[in-house]
N, C-alpha and C. Protein backbone atom coordinates (compact mmCIF):
# COMPACT_ATOMS: atom_id res chain seq x y z
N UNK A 1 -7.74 -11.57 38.17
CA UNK A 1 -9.17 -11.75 37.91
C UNK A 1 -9.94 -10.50 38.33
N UNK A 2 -11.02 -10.18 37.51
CA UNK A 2 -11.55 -9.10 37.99
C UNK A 2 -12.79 -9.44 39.68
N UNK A 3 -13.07 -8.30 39.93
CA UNK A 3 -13.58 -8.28 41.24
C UNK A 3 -15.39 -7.88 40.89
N UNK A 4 -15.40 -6.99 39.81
CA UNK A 4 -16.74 -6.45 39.93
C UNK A 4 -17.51 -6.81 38.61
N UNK A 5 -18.35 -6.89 38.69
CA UNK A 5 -19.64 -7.06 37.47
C UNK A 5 -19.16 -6.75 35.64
N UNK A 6 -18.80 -5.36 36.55
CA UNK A 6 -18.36 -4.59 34.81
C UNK A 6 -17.16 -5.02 34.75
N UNK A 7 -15.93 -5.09 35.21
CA UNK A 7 -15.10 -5.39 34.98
C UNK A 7 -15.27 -6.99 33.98
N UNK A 8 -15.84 -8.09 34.80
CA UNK A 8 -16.03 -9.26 34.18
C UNK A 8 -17.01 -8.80 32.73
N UNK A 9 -17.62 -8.12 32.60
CA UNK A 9 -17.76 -7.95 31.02
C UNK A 9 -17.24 -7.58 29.97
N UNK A 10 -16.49 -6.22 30.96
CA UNK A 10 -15.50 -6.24 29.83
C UNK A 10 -14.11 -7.09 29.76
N UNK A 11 -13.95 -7.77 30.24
CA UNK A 11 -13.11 -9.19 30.01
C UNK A 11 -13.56 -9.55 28.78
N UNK A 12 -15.01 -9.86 28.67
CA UNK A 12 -15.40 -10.78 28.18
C UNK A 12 -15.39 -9.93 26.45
N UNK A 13 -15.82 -8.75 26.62
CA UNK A 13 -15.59 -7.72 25.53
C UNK A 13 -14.72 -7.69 25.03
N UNK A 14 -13.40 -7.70 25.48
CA UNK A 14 -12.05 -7.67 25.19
C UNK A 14 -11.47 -8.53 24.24
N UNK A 15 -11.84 -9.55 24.74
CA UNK A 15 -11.48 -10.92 24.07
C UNK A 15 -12.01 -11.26 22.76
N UNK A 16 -13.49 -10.84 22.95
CA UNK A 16 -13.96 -11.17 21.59
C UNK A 16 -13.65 -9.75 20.73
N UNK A 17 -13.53 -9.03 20.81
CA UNK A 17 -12.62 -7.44 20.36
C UNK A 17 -11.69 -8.07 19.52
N UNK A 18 -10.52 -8.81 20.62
CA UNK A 18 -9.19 -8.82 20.23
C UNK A 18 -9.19 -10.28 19.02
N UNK A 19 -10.32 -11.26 18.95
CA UNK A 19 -10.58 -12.78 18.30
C UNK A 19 -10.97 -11.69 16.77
N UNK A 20 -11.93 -10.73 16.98
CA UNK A 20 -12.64 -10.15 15.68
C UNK A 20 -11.50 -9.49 14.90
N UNK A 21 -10.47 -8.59 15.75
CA UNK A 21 -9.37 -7.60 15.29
C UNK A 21 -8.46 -8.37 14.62
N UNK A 22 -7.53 -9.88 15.28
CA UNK A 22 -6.98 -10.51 14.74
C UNK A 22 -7.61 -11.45 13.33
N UNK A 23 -8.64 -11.64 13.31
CA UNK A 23 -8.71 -12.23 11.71
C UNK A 23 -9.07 -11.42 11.52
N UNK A 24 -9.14 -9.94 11.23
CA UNK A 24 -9.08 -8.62 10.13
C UNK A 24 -7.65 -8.51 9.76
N UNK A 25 -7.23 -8.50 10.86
CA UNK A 25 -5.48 -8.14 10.47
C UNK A 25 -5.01 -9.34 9.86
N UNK A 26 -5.46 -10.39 10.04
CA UNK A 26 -4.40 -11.66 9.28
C UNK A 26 -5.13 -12.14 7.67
N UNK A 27 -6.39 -11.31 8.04
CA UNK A 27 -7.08 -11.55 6.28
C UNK A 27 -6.28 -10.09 5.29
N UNK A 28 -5.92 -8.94 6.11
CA UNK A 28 -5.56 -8.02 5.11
C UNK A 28 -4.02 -8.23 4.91
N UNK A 29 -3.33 -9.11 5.89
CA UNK A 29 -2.05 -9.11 5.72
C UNK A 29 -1.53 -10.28 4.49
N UNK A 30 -2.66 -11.73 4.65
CA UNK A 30 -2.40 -12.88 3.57
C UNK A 30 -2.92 -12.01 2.29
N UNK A 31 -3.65 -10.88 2.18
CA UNK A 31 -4.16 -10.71 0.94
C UNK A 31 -2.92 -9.66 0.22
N UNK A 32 -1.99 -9.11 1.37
CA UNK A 32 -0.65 -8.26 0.65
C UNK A 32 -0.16 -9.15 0.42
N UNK A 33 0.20 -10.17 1.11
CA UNK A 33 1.07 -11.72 0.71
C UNK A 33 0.88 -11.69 -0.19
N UNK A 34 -0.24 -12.13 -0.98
CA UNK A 34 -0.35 -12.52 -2.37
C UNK A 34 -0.14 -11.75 -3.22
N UNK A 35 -0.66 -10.52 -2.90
CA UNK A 35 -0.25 -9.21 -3.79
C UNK A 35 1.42 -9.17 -4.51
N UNK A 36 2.32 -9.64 -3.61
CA UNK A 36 3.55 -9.32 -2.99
C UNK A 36 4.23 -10.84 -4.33
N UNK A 37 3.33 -11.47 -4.07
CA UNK A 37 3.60 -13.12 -4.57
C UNK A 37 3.47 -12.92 -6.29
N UNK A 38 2.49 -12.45 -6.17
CA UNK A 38 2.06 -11.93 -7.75
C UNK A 38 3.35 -11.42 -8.69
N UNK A 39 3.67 -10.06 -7.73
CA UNK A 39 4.42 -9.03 -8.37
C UNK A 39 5.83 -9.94 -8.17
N UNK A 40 6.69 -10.59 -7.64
CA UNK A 40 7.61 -11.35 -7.67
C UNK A 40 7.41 -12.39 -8.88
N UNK A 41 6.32 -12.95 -9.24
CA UNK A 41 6.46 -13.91 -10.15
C UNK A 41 5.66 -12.90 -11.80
N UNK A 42 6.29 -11.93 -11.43
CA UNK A 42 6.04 -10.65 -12.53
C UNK A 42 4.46 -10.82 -13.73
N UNK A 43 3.53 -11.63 -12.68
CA UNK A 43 2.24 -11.25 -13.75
C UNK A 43 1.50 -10.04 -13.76
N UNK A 44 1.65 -9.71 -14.31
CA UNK A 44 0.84 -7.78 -14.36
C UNK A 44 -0.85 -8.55 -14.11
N UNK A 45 -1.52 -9.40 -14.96
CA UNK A 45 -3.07 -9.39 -14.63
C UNK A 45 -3.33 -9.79 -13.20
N UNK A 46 -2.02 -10.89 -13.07
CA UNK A 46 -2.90 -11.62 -11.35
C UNK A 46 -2.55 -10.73 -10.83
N UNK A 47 -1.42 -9.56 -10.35
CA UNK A 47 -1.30 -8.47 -9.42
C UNK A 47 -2.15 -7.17 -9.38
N UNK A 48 -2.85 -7.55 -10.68
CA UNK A 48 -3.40 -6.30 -10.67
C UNK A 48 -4.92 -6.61 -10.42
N UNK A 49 -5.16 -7.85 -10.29
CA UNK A 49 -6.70 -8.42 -9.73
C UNK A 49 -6.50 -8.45 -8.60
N UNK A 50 -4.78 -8.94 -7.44
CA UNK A 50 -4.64 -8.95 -6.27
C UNK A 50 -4.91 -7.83 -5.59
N UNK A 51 -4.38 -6.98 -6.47
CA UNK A 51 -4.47 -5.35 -5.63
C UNK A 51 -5.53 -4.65 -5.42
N UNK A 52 -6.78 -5.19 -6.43
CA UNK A 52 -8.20 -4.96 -6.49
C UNK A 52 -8.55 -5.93 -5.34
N UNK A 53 -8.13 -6.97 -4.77
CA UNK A 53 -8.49 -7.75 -3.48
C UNK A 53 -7.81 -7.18 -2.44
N UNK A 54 -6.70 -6.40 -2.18
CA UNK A 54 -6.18 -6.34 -0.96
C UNK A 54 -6.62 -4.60 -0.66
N UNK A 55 -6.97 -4.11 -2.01
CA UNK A 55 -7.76 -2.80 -1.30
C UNK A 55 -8.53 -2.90 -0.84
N UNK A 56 -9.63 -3.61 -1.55
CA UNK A 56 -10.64 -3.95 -0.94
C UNK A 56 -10.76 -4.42 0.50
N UNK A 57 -10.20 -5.44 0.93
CA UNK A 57 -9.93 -5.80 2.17
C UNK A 57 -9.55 -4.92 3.27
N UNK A 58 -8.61 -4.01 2.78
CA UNK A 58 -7.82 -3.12 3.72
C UNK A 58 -9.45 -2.02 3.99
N UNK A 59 -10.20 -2.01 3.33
CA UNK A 59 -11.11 -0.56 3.08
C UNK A 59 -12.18 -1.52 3.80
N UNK A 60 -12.69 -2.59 3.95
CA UNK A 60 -13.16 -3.26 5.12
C UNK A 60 -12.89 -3.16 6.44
N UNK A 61 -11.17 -3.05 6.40
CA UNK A 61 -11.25 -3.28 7.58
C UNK A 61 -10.97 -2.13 8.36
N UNK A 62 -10.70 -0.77 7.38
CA UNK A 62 -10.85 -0.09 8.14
C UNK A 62 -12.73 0.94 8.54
N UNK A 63 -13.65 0.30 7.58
CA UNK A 63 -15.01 0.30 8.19
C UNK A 63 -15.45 0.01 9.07
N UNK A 64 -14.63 -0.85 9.38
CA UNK A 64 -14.58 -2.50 10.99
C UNK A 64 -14.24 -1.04 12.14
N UNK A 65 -13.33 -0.44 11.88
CA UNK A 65 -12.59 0.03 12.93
C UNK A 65 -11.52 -0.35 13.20
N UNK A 66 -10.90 -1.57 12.19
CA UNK A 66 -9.68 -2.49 12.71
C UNK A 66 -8.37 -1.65 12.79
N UNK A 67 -8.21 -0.95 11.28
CA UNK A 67 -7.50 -0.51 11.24
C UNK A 67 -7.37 0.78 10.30
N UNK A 68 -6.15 1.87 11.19
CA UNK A 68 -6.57 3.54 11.01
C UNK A 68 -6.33 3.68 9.64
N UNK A 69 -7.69 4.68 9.14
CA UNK A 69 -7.61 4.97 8.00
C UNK A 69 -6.30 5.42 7.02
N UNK A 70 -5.46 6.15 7.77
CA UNK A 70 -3.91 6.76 7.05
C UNK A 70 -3.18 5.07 6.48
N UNK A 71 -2.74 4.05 7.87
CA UNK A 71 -2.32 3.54 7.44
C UNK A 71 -3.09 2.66 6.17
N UNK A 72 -3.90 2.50 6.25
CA UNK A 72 -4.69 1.42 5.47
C UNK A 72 -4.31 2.52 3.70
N UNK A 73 -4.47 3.90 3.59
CA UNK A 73 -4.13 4.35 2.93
C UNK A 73 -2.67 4.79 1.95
N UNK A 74 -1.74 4.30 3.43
CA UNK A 74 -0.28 4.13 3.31
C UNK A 74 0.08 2.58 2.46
N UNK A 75 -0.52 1.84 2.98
CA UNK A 75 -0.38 0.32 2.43
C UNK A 75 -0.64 0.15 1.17
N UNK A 76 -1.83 0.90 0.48
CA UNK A 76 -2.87 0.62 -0.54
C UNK A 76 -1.81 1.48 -1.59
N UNK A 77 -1.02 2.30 -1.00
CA UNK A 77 -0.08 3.52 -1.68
C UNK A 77 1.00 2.74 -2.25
N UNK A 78 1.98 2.06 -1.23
CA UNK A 78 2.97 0.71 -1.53
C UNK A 78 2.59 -0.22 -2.82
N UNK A 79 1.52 -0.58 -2.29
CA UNK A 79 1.19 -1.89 -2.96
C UNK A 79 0.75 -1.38 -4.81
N UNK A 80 0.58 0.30 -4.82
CA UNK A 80 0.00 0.11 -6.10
C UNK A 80 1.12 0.67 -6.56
N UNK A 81 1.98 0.76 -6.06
CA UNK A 81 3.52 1.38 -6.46
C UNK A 81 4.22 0.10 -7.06
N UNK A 82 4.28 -0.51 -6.87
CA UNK A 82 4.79 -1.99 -6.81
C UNK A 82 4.15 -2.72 -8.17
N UNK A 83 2.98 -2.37 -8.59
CA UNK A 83 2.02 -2.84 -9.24
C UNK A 83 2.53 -1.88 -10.42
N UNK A 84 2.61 -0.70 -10.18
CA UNK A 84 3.09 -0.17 -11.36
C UNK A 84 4.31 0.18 -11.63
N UNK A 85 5.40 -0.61 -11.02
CA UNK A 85 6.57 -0.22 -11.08
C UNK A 85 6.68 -2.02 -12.07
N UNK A 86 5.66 -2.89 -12.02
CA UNK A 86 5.66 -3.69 -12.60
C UNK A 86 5.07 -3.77 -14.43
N UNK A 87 4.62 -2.98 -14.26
CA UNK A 87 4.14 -2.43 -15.73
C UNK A 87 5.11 -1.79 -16.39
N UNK A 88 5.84 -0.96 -16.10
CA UNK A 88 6.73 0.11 -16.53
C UNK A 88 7.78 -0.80 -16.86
C-alpha cells in the first residue's frame, strides 16, 4: 500500500490507465479477429470492409496513446497482405 498522498493517486491513475488501455487493446484485437474470420471464409467484400474497420481502430488507438505507432503500422501491413493475397 502506498504511504504518501501522491503515491495514492497515482494508484488510482494507474488503474484507470490500465481499465482504458485494456478495452483499446481488446477492441483492436476482436476487430483483426474478424478481419482474420473474413479472409478464412474467403469473402473479398466482408474482408475488405473488415480491414477498413480494423485500420481504423488500430489508428484510434494509436491517437489514444494505446498503442506505438510502428506497430499499429506493422499490423495494418499483415492484415492488408492477407486481404490481397485474397484477391489474387
Amino acid at each position: 500500500m502506498p504511504n504518501k498522498k501522491s503515491a495514492k493517486k497515482r494508484v488510482l491513475v494507474t488503474e484507470r490507465n490500465r481499465i482504458y488501455n485494456r478495452f483499446w487493446k481488446t477492441r483492436c484485437k476482436n476487430a483483426v479477429k474478424k478481419l482474420l474470420e473474413a479472409v478464412a471464409s474467403k469473402d473479398l467484400d466482408l474482408a475488405t470492409k473488415r480491414l477498413n474497420e480494423a485500420q481504423g481502430v488500430l489508428d484510434k488507438a494509436v491517437v489514444k496513446g494505446v498503442v506505438h505507432r510502428n506497430t499499429a503500422a506493422r499490423r495494418k501491413s499483415n492484415m492488408a497482405a492477407k486481404v490481397k493475397a485474397l484477391s489474387a
